[in-house]
PDB file of N, CA and C in Angstrom:
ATOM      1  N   UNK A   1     -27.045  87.073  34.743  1.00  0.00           N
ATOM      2  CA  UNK A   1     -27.758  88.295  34.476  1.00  0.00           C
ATOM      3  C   UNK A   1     -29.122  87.962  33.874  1.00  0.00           C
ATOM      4  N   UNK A   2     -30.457  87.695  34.711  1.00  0.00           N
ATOM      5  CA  UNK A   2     -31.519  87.480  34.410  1.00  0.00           C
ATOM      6  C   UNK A   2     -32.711  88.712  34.264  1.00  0.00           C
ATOM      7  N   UNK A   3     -32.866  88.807  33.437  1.00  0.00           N
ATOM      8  CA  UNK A   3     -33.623  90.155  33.466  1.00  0.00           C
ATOM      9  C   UNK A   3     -35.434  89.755  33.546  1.00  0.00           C
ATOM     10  N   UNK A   4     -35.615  89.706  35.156  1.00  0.00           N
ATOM     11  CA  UNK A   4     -37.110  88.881  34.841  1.00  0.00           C
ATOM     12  C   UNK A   4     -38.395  89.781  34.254  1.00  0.00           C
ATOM     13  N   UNK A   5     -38.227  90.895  33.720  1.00  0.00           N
ATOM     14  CA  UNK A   5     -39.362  91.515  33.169  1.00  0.00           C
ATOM     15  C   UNK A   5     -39.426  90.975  31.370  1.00  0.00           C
ATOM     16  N   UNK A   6     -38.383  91.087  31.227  1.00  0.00           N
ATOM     17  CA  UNK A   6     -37.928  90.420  29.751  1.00  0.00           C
ATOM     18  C   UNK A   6     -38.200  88.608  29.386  1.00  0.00           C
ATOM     19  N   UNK A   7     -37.407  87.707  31.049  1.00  0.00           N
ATOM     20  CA  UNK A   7     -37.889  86.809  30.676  1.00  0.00           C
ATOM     21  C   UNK A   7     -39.650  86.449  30.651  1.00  0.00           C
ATOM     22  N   UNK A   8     -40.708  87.379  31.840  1.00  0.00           N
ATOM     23  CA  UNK A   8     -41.848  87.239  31.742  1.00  0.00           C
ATOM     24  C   UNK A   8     -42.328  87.524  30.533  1.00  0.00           C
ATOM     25  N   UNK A   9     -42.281  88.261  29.745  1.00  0.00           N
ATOM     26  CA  UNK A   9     -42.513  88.656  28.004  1.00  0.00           C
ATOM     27  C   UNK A   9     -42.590  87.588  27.278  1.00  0.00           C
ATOM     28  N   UNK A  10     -41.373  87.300  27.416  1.00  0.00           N
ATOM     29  CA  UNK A  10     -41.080  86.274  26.747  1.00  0.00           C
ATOM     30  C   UNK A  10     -41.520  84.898  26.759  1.00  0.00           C
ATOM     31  N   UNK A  11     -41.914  84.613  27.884  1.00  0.00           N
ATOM     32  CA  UNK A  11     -42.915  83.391  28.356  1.00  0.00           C
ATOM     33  C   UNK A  11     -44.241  83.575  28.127  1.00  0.00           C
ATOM     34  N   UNK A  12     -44.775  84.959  28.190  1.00  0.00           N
ATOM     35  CA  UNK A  12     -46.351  85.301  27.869  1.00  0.00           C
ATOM     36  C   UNK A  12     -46.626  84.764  25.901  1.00  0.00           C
ATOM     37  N   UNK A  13     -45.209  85.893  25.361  1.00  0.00           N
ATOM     38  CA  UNK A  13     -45.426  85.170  24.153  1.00  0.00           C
ATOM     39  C   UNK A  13     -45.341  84.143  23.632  1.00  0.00           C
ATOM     40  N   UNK A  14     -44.536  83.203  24.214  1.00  0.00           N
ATOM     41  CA  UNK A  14     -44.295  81.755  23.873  1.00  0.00           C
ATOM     42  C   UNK A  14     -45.986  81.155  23.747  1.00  0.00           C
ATOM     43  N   UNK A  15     -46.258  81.098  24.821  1.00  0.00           N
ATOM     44  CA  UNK A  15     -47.422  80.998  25.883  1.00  0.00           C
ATOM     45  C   UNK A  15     -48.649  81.366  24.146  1.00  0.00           C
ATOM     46  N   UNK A  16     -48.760  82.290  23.591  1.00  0.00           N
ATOM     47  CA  UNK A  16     -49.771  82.949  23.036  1.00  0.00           C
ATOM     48  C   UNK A  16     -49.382  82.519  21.703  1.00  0.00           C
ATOM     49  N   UNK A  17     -48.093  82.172  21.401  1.00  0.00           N
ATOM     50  CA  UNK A  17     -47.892  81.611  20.183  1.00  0.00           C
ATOM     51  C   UNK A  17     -48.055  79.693  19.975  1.00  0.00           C
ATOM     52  N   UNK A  18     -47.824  79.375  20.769  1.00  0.00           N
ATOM     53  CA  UNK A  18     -48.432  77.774  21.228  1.00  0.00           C
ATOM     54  C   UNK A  18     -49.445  77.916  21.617  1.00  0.00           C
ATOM     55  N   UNK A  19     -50.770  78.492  21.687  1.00  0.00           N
ATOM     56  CA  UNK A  19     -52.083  78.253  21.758  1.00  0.00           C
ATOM     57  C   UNK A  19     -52.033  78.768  19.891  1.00  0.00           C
ATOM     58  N   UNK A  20     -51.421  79.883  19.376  1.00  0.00           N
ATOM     59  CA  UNK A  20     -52.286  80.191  17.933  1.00  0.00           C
ATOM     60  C   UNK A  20     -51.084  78.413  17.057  1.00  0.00           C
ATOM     61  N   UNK A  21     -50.131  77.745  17.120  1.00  0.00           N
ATOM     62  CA  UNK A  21     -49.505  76.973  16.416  1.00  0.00           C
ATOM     63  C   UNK A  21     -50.767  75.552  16.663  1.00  0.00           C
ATOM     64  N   UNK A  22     -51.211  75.381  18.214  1.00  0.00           N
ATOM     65  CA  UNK A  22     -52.191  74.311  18.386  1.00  0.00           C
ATOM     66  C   UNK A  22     -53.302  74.526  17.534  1.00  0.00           C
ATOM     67  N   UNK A  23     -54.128  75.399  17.507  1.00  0.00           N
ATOM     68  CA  UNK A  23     -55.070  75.848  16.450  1.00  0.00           C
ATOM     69  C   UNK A  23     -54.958  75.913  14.980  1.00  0.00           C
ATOM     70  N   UNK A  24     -53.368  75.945  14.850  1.00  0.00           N
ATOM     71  CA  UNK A  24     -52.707  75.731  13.237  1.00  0.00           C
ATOM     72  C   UNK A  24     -53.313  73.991  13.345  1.00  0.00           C
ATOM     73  N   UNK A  25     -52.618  73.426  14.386  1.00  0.00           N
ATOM     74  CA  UNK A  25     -52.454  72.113  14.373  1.00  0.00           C
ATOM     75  C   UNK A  25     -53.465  71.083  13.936  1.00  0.00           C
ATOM     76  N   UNK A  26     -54.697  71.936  14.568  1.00  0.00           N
ATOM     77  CA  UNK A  26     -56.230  71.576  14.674  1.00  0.00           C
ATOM     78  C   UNK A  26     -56.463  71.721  12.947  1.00  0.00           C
ATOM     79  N   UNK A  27     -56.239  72.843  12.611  1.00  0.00           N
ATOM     80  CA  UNK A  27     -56.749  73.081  11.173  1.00  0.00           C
ATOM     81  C   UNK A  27     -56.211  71.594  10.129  1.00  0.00           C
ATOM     82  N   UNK A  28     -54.384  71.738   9.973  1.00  0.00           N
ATOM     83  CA  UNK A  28     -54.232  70.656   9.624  1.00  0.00           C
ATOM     84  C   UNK A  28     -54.664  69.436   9.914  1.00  0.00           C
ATOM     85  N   UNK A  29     -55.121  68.905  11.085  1.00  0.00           N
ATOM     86  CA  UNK A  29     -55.757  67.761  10.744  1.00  0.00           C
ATOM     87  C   UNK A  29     -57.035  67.353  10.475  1.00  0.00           C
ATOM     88  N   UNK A  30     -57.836  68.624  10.698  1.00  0.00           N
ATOM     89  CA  UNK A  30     -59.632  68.426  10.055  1.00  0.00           C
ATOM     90  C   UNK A  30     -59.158  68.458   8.453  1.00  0.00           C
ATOM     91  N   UNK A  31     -58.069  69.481   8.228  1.00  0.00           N
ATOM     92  CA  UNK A  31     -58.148  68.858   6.383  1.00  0.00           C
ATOM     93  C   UNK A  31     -57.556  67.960   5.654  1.00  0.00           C
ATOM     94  N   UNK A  32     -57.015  67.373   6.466  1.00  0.00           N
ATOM     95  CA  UNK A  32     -56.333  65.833   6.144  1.00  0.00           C
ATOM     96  C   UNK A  32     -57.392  64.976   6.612  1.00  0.00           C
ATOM     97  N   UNK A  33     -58.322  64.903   7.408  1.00  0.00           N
ATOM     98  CA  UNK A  33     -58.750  63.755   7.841  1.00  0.00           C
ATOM     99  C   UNK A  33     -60.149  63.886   6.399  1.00  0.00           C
ATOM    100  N   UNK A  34     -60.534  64.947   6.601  1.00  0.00           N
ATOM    101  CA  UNK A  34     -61.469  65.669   5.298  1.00  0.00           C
ATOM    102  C   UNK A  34     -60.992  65.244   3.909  1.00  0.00           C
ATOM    103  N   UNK A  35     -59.673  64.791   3.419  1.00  0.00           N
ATOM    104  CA  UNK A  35     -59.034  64.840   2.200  1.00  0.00           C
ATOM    105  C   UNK A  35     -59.318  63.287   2.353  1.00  0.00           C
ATOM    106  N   UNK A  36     -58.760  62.656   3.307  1.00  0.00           N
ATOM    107  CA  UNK A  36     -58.497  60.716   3.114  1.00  0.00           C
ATOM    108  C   UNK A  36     -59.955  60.220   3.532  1.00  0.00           C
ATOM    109  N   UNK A  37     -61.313  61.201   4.008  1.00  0.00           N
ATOM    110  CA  UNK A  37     -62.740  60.571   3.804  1.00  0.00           C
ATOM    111  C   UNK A  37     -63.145  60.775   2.270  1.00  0.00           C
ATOM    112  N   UNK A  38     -62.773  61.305   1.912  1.00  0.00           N
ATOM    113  CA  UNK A  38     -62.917  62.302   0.390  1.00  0.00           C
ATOM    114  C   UNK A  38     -62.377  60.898  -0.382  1.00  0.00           C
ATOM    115  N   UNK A  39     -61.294  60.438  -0.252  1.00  0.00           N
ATOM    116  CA  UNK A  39     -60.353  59.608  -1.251  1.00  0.00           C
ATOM    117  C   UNK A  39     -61.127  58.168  -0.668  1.00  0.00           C
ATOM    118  N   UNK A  40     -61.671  57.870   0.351  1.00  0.00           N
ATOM    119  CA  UNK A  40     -62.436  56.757   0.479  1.00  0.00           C
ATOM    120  C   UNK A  40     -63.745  56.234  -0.108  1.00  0.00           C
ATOM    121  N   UNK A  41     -64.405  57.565   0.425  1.00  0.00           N
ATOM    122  CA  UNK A  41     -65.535  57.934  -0.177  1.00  0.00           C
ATOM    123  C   UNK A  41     -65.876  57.506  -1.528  1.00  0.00           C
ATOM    124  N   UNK A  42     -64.834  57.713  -2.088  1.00  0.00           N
ATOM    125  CA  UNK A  42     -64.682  58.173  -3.717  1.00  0.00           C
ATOM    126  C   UNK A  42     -64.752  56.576  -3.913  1.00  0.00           C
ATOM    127  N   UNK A  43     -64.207  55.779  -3.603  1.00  0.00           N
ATOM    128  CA  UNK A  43     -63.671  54.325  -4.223  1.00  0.00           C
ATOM    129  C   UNK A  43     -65.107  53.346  -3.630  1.00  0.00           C
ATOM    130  N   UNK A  44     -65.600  53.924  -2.601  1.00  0.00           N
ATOM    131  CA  UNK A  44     -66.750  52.634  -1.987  1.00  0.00           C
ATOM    132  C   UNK A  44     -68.138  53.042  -2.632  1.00  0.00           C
ATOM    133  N   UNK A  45     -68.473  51.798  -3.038  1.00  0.00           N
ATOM    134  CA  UNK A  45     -69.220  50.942  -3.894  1.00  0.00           C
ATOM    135  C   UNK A  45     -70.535  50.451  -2.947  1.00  0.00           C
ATOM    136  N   UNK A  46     -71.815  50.603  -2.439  1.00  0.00           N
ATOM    137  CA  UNK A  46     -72.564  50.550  -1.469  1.00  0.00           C
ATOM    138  C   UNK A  46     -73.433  49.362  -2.322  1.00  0.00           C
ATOM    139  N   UNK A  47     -73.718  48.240  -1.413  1.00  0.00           N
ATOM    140  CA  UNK A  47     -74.459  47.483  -2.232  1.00  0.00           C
ATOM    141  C   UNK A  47     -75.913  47.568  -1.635  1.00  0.00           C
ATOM    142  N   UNK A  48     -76.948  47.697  -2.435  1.00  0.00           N
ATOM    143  CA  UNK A  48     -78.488  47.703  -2.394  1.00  0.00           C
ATOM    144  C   UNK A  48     -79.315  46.614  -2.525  1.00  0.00           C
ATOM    145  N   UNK A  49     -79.946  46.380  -1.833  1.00  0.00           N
ATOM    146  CA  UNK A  49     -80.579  44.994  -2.207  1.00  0.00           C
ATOM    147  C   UNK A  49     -82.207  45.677  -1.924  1.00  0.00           C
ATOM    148  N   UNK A  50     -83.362  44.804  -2.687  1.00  0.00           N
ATOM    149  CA  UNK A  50     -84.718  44.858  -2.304  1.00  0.00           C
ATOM    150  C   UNK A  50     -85.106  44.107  -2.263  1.00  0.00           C
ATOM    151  N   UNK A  51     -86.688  43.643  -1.393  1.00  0.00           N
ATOM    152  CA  UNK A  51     -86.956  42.657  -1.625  1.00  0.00           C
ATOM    153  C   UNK A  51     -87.100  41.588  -2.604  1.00  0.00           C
ATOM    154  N   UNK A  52     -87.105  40.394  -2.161  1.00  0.00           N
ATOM    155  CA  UNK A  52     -87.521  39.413  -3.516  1.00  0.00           C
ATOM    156  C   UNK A  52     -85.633  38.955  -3.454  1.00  0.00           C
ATOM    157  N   UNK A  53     -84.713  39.864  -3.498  1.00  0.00           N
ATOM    158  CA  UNK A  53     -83.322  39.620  -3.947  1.00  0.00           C
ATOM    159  C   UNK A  53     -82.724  38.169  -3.551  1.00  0.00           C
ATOM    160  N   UNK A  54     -82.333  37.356  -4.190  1.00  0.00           N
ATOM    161  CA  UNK A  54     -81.556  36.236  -3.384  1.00  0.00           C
ATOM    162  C   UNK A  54     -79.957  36.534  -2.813  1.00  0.00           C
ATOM    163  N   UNK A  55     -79.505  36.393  -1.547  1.00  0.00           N
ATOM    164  CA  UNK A  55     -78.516  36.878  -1.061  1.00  0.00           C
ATOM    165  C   UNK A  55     -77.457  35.647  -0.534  1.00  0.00           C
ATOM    166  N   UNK A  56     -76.228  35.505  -0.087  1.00  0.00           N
ATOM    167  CA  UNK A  56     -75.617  34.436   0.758  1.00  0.00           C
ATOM    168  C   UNK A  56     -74.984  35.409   1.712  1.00  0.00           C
ATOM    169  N   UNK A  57     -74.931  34.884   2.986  1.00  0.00           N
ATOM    170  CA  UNK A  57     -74.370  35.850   4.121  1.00  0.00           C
ATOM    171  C   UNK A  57     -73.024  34.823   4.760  1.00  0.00           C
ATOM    172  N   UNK A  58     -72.009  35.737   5.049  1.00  0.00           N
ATOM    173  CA  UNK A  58     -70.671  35.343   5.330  1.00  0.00           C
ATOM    174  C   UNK A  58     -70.926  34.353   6.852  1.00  0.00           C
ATOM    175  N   UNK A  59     -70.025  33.743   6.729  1.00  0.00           N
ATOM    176  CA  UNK A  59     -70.015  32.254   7.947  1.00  0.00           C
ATOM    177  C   UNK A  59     -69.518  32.662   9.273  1.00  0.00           C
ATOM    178  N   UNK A  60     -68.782  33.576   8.536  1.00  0.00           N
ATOM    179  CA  UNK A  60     -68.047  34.030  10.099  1.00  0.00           C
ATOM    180  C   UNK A  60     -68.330  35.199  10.837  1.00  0.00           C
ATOM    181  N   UNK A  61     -69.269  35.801  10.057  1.00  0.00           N
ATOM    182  CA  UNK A  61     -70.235  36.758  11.178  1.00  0.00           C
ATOM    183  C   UNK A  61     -71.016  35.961  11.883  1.00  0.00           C
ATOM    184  N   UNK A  62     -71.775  35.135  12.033  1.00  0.00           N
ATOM    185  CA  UNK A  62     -72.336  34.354  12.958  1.00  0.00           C
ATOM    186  C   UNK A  62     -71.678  33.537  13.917  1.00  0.00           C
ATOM    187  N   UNK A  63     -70.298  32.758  13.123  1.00  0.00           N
ATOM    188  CA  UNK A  63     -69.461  31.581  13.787  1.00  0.00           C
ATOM    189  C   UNK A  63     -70.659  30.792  14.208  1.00  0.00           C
ATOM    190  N   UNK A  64     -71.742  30.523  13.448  1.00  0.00           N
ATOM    191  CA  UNK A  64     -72.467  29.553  13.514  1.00  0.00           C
ATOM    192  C   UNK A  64     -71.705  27.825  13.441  1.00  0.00           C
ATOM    193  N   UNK A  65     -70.699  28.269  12.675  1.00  0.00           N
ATOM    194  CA  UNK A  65     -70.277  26.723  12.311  1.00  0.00           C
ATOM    195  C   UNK A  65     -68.927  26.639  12.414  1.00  0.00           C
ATOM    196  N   UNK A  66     -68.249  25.769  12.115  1.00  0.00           N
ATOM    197  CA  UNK A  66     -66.962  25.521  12.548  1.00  0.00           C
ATOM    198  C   UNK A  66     -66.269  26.314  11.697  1.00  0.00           C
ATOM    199  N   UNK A  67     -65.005  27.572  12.141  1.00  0.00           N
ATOM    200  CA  UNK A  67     -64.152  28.236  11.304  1.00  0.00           C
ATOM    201  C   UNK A  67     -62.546  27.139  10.901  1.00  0.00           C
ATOM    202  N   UNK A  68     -62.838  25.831  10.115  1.00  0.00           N
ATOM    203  CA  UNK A  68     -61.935  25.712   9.515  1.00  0.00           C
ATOM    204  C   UNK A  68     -61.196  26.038   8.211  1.00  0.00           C
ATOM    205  N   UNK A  69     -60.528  25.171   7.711  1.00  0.00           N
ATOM    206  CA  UNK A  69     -59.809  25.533   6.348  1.00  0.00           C
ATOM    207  C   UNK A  69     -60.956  25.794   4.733  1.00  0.00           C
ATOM    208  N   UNK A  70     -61.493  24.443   5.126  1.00  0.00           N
ATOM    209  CA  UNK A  70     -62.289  23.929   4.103  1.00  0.00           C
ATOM    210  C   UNK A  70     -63.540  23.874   4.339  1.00  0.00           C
ATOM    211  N   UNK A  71     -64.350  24.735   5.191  1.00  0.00           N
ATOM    212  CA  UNK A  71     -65.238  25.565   4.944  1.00  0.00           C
ATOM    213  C   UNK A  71     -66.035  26.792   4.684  1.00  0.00           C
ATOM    214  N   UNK A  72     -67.258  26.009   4.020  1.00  0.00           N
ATOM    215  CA  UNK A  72     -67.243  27.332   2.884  1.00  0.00           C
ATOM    216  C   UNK A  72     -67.080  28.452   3.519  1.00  0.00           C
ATOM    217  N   UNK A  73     -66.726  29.669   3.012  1.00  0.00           N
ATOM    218  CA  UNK A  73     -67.163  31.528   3.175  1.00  0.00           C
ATOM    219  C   UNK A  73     -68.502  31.843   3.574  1.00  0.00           C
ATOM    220  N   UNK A  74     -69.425  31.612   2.287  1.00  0.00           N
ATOM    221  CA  UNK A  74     -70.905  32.297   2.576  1.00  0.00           C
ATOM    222  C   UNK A  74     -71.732  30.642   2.775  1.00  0.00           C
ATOM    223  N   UNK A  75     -73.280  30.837   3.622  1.00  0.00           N
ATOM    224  CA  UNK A  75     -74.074  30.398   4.066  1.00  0.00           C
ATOM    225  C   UNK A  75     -75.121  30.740   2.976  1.00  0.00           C
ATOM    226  N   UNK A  76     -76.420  30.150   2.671  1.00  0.00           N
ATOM    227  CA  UNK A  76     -77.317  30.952   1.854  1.00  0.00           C
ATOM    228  C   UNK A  76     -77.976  29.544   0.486  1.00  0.00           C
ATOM    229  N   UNK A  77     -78.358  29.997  -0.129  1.00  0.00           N
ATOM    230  CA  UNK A  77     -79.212  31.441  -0.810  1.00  0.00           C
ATOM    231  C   UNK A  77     -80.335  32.046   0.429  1.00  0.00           C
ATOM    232  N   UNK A  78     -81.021  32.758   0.815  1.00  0.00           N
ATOM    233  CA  UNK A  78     -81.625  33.567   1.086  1.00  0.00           C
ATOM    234  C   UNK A  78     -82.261  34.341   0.293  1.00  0.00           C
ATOM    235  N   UNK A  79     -84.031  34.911   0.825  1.00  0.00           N
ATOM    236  CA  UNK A  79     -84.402  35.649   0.364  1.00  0.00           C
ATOM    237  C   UNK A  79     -84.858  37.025   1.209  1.00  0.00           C
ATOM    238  N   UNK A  80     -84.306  38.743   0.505  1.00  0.00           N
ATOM    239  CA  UNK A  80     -84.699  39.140   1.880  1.00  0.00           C
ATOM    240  C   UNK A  80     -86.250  39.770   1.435  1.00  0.00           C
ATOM    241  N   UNK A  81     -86.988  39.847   2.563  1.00  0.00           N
ATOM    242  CA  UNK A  81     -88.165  39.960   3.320  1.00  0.00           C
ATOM    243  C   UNK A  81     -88.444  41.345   3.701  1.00  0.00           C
ATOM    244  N   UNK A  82     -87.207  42.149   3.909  1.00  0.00           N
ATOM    245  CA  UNK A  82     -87.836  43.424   4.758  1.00  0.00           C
ATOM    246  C   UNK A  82     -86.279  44.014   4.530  1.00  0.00           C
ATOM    247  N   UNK A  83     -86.363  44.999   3.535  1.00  0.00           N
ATOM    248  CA  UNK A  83     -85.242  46.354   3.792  1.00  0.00           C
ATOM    249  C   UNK A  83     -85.336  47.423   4.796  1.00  0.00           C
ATOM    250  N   UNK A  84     -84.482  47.361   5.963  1.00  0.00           N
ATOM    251  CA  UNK A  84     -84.100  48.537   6.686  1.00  0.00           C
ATOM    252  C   UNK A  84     -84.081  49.811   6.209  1.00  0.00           C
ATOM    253  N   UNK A  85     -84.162  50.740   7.319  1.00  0.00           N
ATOM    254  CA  UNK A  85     -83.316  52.017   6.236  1.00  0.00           C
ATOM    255  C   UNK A  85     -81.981  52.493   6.636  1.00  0.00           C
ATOM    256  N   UNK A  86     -81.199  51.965   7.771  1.00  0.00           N
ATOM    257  CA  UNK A  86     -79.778  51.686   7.907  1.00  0.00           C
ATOM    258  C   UNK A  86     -79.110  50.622   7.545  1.00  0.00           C
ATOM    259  N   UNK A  87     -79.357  50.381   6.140  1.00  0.00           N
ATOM    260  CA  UNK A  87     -78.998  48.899   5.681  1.00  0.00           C
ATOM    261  C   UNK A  87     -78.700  47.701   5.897  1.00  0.00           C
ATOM    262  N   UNK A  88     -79.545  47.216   7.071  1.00  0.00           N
ATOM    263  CA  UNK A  88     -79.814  46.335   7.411  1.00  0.00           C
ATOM    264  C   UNK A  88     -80.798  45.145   6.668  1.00  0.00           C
ATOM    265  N   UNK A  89     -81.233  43.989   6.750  1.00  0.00           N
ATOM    266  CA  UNK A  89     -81.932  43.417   6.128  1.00  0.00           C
ATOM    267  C   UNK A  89     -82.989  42.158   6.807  1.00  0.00           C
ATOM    268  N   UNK A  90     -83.998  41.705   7.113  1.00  0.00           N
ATOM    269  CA  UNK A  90     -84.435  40.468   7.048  1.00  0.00           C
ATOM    270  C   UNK A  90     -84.125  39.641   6.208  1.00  0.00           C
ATOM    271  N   UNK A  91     -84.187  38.368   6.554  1.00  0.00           N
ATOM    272  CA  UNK A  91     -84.227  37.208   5.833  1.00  0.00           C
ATOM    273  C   UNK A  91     -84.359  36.248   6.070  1.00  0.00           C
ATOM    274  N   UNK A  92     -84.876  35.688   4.910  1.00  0.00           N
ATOM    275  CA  UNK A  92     -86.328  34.461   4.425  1.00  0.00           C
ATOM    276  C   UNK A  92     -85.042  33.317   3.788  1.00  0.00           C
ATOM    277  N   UNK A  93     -85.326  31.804   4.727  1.00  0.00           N
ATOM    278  CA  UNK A  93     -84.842  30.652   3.715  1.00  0.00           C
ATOM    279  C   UNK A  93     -85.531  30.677   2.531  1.00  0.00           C
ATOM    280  N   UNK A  94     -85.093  29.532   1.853  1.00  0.00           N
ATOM    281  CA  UNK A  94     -85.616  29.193   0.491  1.00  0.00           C
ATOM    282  C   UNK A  94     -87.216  28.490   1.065  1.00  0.00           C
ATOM    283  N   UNK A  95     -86.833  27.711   2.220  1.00  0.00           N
ATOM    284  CA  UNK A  95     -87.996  26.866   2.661  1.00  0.00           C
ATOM    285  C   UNK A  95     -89.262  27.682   3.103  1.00  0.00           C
ATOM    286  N   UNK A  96     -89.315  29.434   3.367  1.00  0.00           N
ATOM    287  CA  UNK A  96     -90.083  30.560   3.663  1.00  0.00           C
ATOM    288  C   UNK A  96     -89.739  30.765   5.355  1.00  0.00           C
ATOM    289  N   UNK A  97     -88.873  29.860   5.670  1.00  0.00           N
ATOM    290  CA  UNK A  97     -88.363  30.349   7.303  1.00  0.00           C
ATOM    291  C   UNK A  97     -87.960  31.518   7.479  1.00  0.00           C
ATOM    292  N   UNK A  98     -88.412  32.611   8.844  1.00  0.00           N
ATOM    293  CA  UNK A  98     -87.618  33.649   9.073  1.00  0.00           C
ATOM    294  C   UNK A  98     -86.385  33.557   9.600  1.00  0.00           C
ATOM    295  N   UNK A  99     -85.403  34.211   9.449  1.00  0.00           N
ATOM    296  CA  UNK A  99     -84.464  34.001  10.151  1.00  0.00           C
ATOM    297  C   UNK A  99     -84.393  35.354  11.061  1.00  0.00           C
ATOM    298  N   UNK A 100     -84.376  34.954  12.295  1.00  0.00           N
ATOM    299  CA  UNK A 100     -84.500  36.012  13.771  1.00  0.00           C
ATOM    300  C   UNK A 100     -83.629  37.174  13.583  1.00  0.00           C
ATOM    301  N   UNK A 101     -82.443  37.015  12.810  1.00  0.00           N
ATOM    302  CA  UNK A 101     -81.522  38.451  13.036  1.00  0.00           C
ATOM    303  C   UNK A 101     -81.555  39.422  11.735  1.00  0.00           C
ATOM    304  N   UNK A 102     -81.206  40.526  12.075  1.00  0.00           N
ATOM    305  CA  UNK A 102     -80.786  41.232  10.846  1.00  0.00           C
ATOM    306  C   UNK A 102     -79.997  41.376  10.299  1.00  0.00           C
ATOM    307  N   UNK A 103     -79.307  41.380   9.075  1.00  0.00           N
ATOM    308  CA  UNK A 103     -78.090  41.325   8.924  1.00  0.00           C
ATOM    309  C   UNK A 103     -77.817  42.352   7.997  1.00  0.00           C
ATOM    310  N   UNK A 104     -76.095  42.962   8.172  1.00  0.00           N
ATOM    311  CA  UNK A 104     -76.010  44.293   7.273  1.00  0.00           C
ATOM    312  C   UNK A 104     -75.422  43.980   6.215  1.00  0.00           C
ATOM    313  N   UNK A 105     -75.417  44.985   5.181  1.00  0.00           N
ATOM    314  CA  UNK A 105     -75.103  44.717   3.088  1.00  0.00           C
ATOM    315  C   UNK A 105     -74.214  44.318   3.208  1.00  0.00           C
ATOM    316  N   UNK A 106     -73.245  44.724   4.445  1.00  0.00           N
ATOM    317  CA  UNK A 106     -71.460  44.255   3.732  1.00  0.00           C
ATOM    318  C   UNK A 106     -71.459  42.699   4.236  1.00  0.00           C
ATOM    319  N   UNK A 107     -72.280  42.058   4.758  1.00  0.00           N
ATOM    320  CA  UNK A 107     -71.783  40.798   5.309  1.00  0.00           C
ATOM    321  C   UNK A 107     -72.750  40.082   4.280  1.00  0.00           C
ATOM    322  N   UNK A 108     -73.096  40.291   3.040  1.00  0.00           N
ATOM    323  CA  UNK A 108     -73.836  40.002   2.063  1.00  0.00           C
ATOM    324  C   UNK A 108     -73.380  39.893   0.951  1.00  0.00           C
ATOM    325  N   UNK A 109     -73.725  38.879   0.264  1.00  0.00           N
ATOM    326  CA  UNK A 109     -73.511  39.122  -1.272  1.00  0.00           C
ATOM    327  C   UNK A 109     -74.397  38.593  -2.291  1.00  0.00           C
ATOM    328  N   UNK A 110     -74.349  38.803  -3.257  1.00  0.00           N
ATOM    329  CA  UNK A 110     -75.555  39.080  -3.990  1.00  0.00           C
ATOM    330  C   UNK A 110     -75.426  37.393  -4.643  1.00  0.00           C
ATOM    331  N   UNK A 111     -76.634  36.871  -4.670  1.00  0.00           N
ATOM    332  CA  UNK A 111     -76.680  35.352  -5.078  1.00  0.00           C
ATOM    333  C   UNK A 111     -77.530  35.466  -6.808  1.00  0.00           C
ATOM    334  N   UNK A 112     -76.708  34.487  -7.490  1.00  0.00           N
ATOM    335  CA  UNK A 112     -77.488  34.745  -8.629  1.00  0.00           C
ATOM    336  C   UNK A 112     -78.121  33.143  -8.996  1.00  0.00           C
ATOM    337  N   UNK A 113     -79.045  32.767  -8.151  1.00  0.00           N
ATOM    338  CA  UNK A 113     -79.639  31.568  -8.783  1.00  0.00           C
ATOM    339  C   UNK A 113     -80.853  31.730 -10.093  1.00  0.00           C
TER     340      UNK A 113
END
């Protein structure tokens, strides 16, 4: 005993209530994704450098050199030459050489000679 005017109803509303539950769905996750940028946000620490700064830059962003056990982490001292404004950087050897690439804050750390 199928009553198809009843079951069509009933499929329209299904139908109209799973488009408004997807739009629930949507909401919950813009404010969760909004809450855990919020809780990131909160904890990161942006490092600034200006010219003149002495810096050492990590080994293995370049893989300039061999990635074994017992070599070092950072490359450097460095001096940088030219602040970006997407935090990027130039940089100057100690000897006044340019060095061709740019490199960004997080693959940096601050040298204190």
């Amino acid at each position: 005993m199928v009553n198809e005017d009843e079951n069509e109803d009933s499929l329209r509303l299904e139908l109209a209530l799973a488009k408004e539950k997807r739009d629930l769905a949507a909401i919950r996750l813009a404010h969760s994704k909004h809450k855990m940028a919020m809780y990131y946000n909160k904890r990161v620490h942006p490092k600034y450098f200006k010219p003149g700064d002495h810096v050492m830059h990590r080994n293995e962003v370049n893989k300039a050199k061999g990635q074994g056990k017992l070599t070092p982490k950072c490359d450097g001292p460095y001096t940088i030459c030219q602040a970006n404004d997407n935090g990027s950087y130039l940089l100057t050897t100690s000897g006044g050489d340019d060095i061709p690439l740019a490199w960004h804050t997080s693959n940096m750390n601050r040298s204190y000679i």
